[in-house]
C-alpha atoms as a PDB file:
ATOM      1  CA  UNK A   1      58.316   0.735  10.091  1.00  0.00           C
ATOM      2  CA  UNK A   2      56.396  -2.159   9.156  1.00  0.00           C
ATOM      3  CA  UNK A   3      54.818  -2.469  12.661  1.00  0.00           C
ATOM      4  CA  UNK A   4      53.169   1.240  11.883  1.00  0.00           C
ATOM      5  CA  UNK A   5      51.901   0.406   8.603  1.00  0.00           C
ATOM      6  CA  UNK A   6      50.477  -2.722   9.943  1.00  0.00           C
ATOM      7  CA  UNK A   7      48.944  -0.501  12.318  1.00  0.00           C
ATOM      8  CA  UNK A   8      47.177   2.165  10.258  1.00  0.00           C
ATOM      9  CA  UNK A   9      45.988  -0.472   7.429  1.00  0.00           C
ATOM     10  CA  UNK A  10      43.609  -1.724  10.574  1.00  0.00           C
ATOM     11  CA  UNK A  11      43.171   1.365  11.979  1.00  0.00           C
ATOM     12  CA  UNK A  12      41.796   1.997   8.446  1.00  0.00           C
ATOM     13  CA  UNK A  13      39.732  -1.359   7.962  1.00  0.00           C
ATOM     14  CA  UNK A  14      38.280  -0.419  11.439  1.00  0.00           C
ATOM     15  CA  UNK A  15      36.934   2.796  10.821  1.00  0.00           C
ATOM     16  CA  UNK A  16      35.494   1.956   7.128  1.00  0.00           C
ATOM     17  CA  UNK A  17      33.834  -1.045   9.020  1.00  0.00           C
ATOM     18  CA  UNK A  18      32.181   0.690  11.340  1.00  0.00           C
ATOM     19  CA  UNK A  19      31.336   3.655   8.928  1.00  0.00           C
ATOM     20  CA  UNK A  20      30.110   0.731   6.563  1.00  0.00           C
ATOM     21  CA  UNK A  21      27.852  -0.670   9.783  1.00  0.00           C
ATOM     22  CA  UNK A  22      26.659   3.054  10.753  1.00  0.00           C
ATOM     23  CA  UNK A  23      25.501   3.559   7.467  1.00  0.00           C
ATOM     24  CA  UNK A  24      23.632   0.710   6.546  1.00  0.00           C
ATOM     25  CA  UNK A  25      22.075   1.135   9.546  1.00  0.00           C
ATOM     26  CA  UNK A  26      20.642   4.488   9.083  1.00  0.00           C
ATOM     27  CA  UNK A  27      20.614   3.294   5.185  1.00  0.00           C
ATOM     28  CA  UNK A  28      18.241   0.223   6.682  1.00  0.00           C
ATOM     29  CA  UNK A  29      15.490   3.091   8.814  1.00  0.00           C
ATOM     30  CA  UNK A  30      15.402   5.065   6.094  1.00  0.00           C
ATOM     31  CA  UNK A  31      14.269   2.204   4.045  1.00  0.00           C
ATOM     32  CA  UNK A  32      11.702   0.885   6.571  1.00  0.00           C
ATOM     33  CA  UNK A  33      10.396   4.921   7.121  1.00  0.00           C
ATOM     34  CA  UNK A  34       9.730   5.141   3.218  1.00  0.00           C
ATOM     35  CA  UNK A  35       8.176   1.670   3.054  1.00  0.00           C
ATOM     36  CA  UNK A  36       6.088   2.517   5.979  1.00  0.00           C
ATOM     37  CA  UNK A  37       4.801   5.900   4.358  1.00  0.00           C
ATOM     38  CA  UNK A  38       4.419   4.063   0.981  1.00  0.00           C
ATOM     39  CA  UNK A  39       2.300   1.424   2.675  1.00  0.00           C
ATOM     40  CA  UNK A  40      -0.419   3.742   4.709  1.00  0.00           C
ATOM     41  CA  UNK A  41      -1.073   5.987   1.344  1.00  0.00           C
ATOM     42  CA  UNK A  42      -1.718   2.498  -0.360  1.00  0.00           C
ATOM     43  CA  UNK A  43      -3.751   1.190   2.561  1.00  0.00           C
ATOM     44  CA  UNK A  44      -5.465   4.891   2.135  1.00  0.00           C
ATOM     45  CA  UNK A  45      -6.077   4.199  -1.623  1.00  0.00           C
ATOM     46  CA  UNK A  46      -7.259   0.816  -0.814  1.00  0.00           C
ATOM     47  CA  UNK A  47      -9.786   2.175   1.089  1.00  0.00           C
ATOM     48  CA  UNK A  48     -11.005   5.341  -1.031  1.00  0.00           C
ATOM     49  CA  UNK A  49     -11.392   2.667  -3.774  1.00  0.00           C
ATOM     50  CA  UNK A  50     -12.902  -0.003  -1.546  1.00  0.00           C
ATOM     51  CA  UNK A  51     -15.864   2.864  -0.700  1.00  0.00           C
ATOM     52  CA  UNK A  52     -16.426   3.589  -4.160  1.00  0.00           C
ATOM     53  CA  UNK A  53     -16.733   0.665  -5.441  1.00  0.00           C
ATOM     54  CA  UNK A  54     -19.286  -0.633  -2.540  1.00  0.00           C
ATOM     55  CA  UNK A  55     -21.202   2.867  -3.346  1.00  0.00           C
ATOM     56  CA  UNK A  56     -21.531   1.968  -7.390  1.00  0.00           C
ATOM     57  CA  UNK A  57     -22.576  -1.804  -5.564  1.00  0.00           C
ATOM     58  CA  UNK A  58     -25.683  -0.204  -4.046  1.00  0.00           C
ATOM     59  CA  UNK A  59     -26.395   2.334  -7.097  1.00  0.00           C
ATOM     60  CA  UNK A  60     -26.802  -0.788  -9.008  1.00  0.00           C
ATOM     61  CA  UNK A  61     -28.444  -3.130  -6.905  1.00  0.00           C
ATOM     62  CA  UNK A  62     -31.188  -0.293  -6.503  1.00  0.00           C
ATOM     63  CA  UNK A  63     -31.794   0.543 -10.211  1.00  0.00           C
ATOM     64  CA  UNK A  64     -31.898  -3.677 -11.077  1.00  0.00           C
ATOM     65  CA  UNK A  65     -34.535  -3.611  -8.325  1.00  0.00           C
ATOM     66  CA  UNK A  66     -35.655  -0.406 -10.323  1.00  0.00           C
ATOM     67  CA  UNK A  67     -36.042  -2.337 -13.813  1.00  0.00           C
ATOM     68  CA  UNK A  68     -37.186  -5.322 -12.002  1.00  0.00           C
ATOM     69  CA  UNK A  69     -40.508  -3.329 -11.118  1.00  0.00           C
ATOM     70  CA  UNK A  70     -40.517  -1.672 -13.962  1.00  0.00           C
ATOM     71  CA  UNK A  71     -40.630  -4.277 -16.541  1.00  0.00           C
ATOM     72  CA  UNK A  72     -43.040  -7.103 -15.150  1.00  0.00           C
ATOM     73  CA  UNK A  73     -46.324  -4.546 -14.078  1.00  0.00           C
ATOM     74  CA  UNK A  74     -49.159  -6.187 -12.466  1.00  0.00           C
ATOM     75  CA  UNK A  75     -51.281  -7.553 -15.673  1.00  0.00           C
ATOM     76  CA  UNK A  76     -54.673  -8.195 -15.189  1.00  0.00           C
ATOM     77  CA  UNK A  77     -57.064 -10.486 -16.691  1.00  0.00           C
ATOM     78  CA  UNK A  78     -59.555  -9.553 -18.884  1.00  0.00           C
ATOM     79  CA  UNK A  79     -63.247  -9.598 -18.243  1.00  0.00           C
ATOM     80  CA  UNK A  80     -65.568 -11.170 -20.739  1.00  0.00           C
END
């Protein structure tokens, strides 16, 4: 009797253990599928944002150049 008990107690560790290892497993690509898909729409963010801000970078380098011209005209001397 004890033999069968013996038996099924690591029959029983067996199977959790390798229910335990299947399920991290498909636990772990789960993980890495969701990190993955996280990662490109913050890459894709990164970049949307990364465009906009060089955009607003040119806007205001041209209207500096803009008040540059505007506020030291030409002045000419005057003739006596």
């Amino acid at each position: 009797m004890g033999f069968m008990l013996r038996v099924r107690l690591a029959s029983f560790f067996a199977g959790a253990a390798a229910a335990a290892a299947g399920g991290g497993y498909f636990l772990y690509k789960d993980y890495k599928l969701a990190h993955d898909s996280t990662a490109l729409k913050v890459k894709g963010l990164y970049d949307h944002v990364d465009a906009h801000y060089k955009a607003l970078d040119k806007r205001l380098a041209a209207l500096e150049a803009q008040k540059c011209a505007e506020s030291s005209p030409v002045v000419d001397a005057p003739s006596d």
